[in-house]
Protein backbone atom coordinates (compact mmCIF):
# COMPACT_ATOMS: atom_id res chain seq x y z
CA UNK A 1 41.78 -114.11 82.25
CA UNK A 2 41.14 -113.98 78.92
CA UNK A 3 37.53 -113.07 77.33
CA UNK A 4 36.57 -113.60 73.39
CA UNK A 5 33.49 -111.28 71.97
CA UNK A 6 31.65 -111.13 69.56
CA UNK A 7 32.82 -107.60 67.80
CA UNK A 8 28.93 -107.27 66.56
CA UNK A 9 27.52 -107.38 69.92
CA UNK A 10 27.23 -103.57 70.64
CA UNK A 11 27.85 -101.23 74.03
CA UNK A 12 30.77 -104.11 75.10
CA UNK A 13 33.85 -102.96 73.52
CA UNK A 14 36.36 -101.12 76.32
CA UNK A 15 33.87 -102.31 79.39
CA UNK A 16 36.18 -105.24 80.11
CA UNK A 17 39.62 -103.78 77.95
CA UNK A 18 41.48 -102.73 81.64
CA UNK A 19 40.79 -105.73 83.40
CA UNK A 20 41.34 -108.64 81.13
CA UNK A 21 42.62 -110.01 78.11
CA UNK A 22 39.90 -109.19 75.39
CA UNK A 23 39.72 -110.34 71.79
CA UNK A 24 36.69 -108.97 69.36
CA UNK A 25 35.83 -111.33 66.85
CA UNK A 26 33.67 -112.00 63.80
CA UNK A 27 31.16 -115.01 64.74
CA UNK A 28 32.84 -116.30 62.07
CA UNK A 29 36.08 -116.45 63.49
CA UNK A 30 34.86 -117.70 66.71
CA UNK A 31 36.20 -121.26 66.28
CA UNK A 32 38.14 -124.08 67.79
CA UNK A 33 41.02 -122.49 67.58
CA UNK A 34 40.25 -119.26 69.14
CA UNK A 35 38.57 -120.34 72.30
CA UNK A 36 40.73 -123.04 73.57
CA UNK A 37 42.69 -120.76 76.02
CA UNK A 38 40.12 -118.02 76.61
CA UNK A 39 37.68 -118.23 79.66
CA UNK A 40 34.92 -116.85 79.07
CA UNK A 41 32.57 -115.99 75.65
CA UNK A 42 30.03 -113.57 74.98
CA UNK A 43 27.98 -114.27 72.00
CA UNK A 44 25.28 -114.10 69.75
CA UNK A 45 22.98 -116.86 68.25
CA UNK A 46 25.60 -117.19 65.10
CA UNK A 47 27.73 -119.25 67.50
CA UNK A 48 26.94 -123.17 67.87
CA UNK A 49 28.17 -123.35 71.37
CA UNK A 50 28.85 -127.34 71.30
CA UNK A 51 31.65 -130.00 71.01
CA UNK A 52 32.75 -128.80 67.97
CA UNK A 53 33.49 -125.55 69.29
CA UNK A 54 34.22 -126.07 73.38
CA UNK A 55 35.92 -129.96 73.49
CA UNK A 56 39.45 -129.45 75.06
CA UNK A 57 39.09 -125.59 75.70
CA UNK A 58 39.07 -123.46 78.93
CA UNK A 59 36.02 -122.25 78.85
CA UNK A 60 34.44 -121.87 81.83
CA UNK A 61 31.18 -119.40 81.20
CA UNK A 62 29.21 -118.55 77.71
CA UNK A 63 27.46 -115.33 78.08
CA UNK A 64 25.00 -115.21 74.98
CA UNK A 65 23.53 -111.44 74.29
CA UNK A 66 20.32 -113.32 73.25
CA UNK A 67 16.94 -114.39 74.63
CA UNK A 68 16.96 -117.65 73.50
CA UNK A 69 19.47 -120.82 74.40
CA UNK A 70 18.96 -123.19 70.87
CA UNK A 71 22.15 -121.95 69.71
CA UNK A 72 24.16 -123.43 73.20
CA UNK A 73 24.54 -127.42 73.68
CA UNK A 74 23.13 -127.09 77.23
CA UNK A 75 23.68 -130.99 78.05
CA UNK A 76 27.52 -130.53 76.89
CA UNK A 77 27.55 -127.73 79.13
CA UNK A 78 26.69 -129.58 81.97
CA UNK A 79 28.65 -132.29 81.63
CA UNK A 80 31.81 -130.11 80.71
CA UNK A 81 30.75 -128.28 83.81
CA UNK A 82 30.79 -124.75 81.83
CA UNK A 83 28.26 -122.39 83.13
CA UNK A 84 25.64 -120.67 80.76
CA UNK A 85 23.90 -117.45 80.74
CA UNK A 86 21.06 -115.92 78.31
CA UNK A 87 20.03 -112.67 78.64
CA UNK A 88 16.03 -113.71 78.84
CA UNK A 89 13.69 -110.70 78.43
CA UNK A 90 16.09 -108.44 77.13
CA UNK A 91 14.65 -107.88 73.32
CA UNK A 92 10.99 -108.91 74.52
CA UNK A 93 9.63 -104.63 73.96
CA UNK A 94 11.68 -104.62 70.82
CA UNK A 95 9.84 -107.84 69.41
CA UNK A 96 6.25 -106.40 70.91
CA UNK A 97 7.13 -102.81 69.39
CA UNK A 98 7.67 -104.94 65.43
CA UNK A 99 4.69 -106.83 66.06
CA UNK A 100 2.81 -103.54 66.82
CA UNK A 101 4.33 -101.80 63.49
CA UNK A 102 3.37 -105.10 61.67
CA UNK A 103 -0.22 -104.99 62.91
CA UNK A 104 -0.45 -101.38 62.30
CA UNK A 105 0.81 -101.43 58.60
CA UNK A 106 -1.66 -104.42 57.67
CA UNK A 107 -4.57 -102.78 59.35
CA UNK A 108 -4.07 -99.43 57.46
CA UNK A 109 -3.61 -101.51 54.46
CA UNK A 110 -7.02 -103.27 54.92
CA UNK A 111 -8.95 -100.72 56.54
CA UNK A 112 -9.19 -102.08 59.60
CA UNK A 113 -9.11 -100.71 63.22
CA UNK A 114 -7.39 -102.31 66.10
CA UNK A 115 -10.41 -102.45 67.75
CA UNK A 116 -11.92 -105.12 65.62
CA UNK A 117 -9.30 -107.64 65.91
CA UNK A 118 -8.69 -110.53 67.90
CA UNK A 119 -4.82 -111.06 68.47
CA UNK A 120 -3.27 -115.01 68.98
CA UNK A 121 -0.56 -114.74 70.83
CA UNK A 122 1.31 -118.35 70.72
CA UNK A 123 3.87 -118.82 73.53
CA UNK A 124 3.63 -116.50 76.57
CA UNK A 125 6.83 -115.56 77.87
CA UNK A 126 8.81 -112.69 78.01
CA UNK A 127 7.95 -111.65 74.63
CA UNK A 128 4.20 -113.03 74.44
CA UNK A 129 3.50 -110.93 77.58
CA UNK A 130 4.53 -107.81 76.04
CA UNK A 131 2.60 -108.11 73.18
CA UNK A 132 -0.43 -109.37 74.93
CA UNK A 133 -0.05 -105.58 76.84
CA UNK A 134 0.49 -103.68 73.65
CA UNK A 135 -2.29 -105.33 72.23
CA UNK A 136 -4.60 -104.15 74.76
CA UNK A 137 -3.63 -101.43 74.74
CA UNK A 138 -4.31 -100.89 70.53
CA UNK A 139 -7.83 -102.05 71.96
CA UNK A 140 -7.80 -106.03 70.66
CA UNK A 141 -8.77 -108.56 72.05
CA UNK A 142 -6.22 -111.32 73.06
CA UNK A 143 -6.02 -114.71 73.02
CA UNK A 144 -3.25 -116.85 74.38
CA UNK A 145 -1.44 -120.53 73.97
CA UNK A 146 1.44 -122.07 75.74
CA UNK A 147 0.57 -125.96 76.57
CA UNK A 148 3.93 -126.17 79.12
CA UNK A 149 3.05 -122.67 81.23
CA UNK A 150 -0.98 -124.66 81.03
CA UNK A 151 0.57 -127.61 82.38
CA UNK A 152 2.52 -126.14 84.98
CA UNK A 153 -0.72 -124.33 86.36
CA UNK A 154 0.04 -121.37 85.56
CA UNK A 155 -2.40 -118.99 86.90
CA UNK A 156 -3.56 -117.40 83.04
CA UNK A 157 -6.52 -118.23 80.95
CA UNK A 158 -5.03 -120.14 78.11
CA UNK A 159 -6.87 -121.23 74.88
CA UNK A 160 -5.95 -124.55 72.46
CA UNK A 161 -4.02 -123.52 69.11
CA UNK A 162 -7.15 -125.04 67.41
CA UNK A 163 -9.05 -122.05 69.24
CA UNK A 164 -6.42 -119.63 68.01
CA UNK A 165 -6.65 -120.44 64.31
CA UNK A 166 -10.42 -120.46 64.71
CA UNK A 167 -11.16 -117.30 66.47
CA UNK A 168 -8.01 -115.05 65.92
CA UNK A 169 -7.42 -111.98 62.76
CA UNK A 170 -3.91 -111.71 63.67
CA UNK A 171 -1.43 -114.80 65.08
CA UNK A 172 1.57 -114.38 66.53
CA UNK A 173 4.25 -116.74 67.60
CA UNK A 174 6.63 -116.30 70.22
CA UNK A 175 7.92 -119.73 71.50
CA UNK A 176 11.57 -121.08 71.36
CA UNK A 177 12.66 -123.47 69.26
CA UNK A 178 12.15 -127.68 70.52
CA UNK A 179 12.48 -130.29 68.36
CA UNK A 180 11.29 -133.21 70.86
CA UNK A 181 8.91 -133.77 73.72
CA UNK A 182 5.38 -132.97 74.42
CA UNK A 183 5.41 -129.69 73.62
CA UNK A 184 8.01 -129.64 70.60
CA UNK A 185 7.57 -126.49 68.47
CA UNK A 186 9.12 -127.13 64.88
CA UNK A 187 6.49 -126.47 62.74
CA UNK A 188 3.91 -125.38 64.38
CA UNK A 189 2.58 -123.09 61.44
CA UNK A 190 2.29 -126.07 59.27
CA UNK A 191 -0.90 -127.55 57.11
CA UNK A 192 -3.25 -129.08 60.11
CA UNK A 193 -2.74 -125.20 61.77
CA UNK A 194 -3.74 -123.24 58.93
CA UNK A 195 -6.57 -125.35 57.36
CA UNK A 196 -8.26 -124.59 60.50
CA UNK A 197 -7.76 -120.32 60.53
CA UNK A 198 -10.74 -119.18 60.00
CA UNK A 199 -10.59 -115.55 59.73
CA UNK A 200 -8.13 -115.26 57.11
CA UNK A 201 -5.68 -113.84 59.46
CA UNK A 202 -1.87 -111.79 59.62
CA UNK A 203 0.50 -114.87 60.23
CA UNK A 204 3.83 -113.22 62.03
CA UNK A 205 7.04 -115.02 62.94
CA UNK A 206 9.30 -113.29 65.32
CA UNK A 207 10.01 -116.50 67.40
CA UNK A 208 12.73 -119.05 65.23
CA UNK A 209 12.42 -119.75 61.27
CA UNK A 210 11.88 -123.66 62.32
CA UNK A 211 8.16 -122.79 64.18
CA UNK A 212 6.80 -122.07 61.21
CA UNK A 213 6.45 -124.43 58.24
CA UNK A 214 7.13 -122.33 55.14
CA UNK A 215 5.78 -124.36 52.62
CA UNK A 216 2.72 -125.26 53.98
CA UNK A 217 2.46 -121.13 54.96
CA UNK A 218 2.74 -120.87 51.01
CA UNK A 219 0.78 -123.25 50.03
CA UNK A 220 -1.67 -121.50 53.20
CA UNK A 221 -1.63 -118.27 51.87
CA UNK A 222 -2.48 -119.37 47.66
CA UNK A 223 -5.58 -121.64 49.15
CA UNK A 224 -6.27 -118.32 51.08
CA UNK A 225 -6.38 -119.99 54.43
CA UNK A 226 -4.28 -116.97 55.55
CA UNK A 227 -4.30 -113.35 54.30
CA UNK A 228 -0.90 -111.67 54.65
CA UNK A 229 2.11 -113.16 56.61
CA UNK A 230 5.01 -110.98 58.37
CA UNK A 231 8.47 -113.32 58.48
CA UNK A 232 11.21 -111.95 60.78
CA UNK A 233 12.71 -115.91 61.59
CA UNK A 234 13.33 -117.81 58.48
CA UNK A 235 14.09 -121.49 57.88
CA UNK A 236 17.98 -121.80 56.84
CA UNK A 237 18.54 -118.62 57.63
CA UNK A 238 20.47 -116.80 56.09
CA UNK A 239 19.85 -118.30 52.41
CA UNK A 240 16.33 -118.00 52.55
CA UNK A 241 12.99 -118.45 50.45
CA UNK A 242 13.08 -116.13 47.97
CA UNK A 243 9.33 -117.01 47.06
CA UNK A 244 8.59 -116.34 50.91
CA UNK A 245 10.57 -113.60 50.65
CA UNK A 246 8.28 -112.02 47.44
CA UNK A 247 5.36 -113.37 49.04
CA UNK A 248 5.64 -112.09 52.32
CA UNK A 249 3.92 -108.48 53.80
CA UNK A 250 7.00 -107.97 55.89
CA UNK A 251 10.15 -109.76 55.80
CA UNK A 252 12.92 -108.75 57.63
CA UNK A 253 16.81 -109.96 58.52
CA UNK A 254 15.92 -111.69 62.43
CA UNK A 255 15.46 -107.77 63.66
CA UNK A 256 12.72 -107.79 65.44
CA UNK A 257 14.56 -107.64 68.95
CA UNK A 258 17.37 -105.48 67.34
CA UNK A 259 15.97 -101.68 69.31
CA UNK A 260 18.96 -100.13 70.37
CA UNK A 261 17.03 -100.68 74.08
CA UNK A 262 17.17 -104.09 73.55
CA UNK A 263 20.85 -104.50 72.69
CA UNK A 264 21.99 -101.94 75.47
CA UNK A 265 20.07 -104.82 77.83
CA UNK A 266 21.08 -107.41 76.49
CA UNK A 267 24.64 -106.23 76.58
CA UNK A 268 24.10 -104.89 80.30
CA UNK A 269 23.20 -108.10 81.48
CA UNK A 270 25.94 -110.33 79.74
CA UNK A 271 28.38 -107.28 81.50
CA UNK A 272 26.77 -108.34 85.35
CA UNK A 273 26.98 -111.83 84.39
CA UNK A 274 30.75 -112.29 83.21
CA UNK A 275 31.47 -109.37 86.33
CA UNK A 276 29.49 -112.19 88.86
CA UNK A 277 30.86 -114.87 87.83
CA UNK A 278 34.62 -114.12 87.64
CA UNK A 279 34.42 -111.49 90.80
CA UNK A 280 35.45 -108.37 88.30
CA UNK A 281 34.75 -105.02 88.26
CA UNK A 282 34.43 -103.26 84.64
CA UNK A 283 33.60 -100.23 83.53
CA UNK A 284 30.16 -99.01 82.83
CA UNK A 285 28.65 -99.60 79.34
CA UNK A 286 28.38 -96.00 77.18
CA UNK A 287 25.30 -95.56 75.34
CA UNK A 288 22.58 -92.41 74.23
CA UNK A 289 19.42 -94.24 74.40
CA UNK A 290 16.95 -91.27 75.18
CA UNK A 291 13.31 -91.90 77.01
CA UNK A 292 10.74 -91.75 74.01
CA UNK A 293 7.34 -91.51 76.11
CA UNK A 294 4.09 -92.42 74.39
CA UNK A 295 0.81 -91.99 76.19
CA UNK A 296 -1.28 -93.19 72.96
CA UNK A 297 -3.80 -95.87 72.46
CA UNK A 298 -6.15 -97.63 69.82
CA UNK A 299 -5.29 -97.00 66.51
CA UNK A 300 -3.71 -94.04 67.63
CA UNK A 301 -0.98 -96.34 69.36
CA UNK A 302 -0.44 -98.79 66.30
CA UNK A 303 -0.03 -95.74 64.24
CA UNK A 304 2.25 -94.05 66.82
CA UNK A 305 4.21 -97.37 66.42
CA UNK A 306 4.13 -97.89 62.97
CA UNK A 307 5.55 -93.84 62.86
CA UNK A 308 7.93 -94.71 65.16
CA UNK A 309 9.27 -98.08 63.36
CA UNK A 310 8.37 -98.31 59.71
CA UNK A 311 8.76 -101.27 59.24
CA UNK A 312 8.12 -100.97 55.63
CA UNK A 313 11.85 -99.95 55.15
CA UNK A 314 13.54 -103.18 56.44
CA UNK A 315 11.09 -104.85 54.26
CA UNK A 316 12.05 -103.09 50.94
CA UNK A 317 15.94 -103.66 51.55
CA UNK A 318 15.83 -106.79 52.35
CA UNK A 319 13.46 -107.70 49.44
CA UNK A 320 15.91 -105.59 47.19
CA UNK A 321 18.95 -107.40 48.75
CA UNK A 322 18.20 -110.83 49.96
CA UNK A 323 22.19 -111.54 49.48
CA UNK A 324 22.38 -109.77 52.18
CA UNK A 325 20.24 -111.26 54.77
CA UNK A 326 23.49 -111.41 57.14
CA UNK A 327 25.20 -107.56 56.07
CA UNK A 328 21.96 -106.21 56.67
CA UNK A 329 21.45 -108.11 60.45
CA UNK A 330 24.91 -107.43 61.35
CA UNK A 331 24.66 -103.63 60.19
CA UNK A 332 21.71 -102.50 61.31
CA UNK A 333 20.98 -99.23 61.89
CA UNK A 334 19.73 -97.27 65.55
CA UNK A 335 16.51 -98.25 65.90
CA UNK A 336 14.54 -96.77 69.38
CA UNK A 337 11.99 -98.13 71.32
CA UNK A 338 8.85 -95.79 72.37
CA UNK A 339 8.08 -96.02 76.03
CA UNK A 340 4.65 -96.79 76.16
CA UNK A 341 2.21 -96.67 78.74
């Protein structure tokens, strides 16, 4: 059988090399062409997994290194009976660990302590679960939104957004990307949101560029609705807002879930899911991720983070380099994870 990977997606290459045919590409290269006689993919979010791209081939499993599925034409999928598999969870401490950094930089640049604020956490999944425990554990309080998990019944206290922009110093979003439905989630950081923040609060993107509206966070932030804003997910990534970009507190390359943890488990769990699927047996990833305990908590914590992860140097190359939104993303550096708690 014959495998294509993504040659960016870390811990893979050799795991797979004695057992099947293996070709390491740039996302780039990952095209029509390439994947008509191969089997299986493994991916990152740079891939449209959809007609374009499958129509005609053998594909028979994607295996995205990712957390999230909007890249993948899951209806196409279906019908084309190819199987799918996302790595869910896998970057979700990485993402809590940036927030943490984020919070901790803007509170030392305010003088603030963690134990004044009142966190918004929008969507409560993987990701908005760790950073609801992190949180805590700096000593804020927490609010939390997700309308689906409320509808469900899903045994947590939820709040409205309205309630998070009213009561909250520091919002968060952590939802995928939907563009239809009920619940759909493009844009929504957008002019009805932020006339009703009340507390002048930390805006932060780590979900997808779409959820938040970047004009109306401009436009937000100069009417002082908001205070600062942290921007990991940009809209049209990569040739983004260079006035967002100036603007912004933090602003980063789509990093936040880019730990070296994160990646290894990401990469792990593509590995069982291509090995389940086809029946094979490969070899073991290599890695040197080493346990990087931290008992810490309060301010003590968000500074323990914010020592561990400045996130203040991400910010200053990409703000130097914006060109390189997608050199900096695909080349970025060993970044650890504390182990907290």
């Amino acid at each position: 059988m014959k495998l294509i990977i993504d040659r960016h997606i870390p811990f893979v290459k050799g795991v797979f090399d004695n057992i099947c045919q293996v070709e390491y590409l740039q996302s780039a290269d990952i095209d029509r062409n390439t994947v008509k006689d191969a089997d299986c993919l493994i991916v990152r979010t740079r891939t449209l997994c959809n007609e374009a791209l499958l129509k005609g081939s053998n594909i028979k499993l994607i295996a995205s290194a990712t957390a999230g599925y909007e890249h993948v034409d899951l209806d196409f999928c279906r019908r084309e009976g190819i199987a799918t598999f996302v790595a869910r969870g896998c970057n979700a401490s990485s993402v809590a660990q940036y927030v943490g950094s984020a919070v901790a930089l803007w509170t030392a640049t305010n003088g603030l302590s963690t134990h004044d604020l009142t966190i918004g956490i929008v969507g409560y999944g993987y990701v908005g679960k760790e950073v609801e425990r992190i949180a805590e554990l700096m000593g804020c309080r927490v609010l939390t939104n997700d309308p689906p998990l409320a509808k469900q019944g899903y045994d947590h206290s939820f709040v409205s957004l309205s309630e998070i922009a009213n009561r909250s110093d520091v919002i968060t979003f952590h939802t995928p990307l939907t563009e239809e439905g009920e619940f759909a989630t493009r844009h929504l950081g957008a002019d009805d949101f932020f006339a009703q923040c009340s507390h002048r609060p930390l805006i932060i993107n780590a979900a997808r560029g779409g959820v938040m509206d970047e004009q109306s966070m401009l436009t937000a932030h100069r009417k002082q609705q908001i205070g600062d804003f942290v921007v990991d997910c940009w809209e049209n990534e990569p040739n983004i807002s260079h006035e967002v970009l100036r603007k912004a507190l933090v602003a980063t390359p789509h990093i936040a879930g880019y730990s070296a943890n994160g990646k290894y488990r990401a990469s792990q769990m593509c590995i069982e899911a291509v090995a389940r699927f086809f029946g094979l047996s490969p070899a073991q990833p290599r890695h040197d991720i080493q346990r990087n305990v931290c008992t810490a908590s309060g301010n003590d914590l968000a500074l323990a983070l914010l020592a561990n992860y400045d996130i203040r140097t991400d910010t200053e190359q990409l703000k130097a380099s914006p060109d390189k939104f997608e050199y900096l993303r695909n080349n970025y550096y060993t970044r650890y994870e504390l182990e907290i708690g």
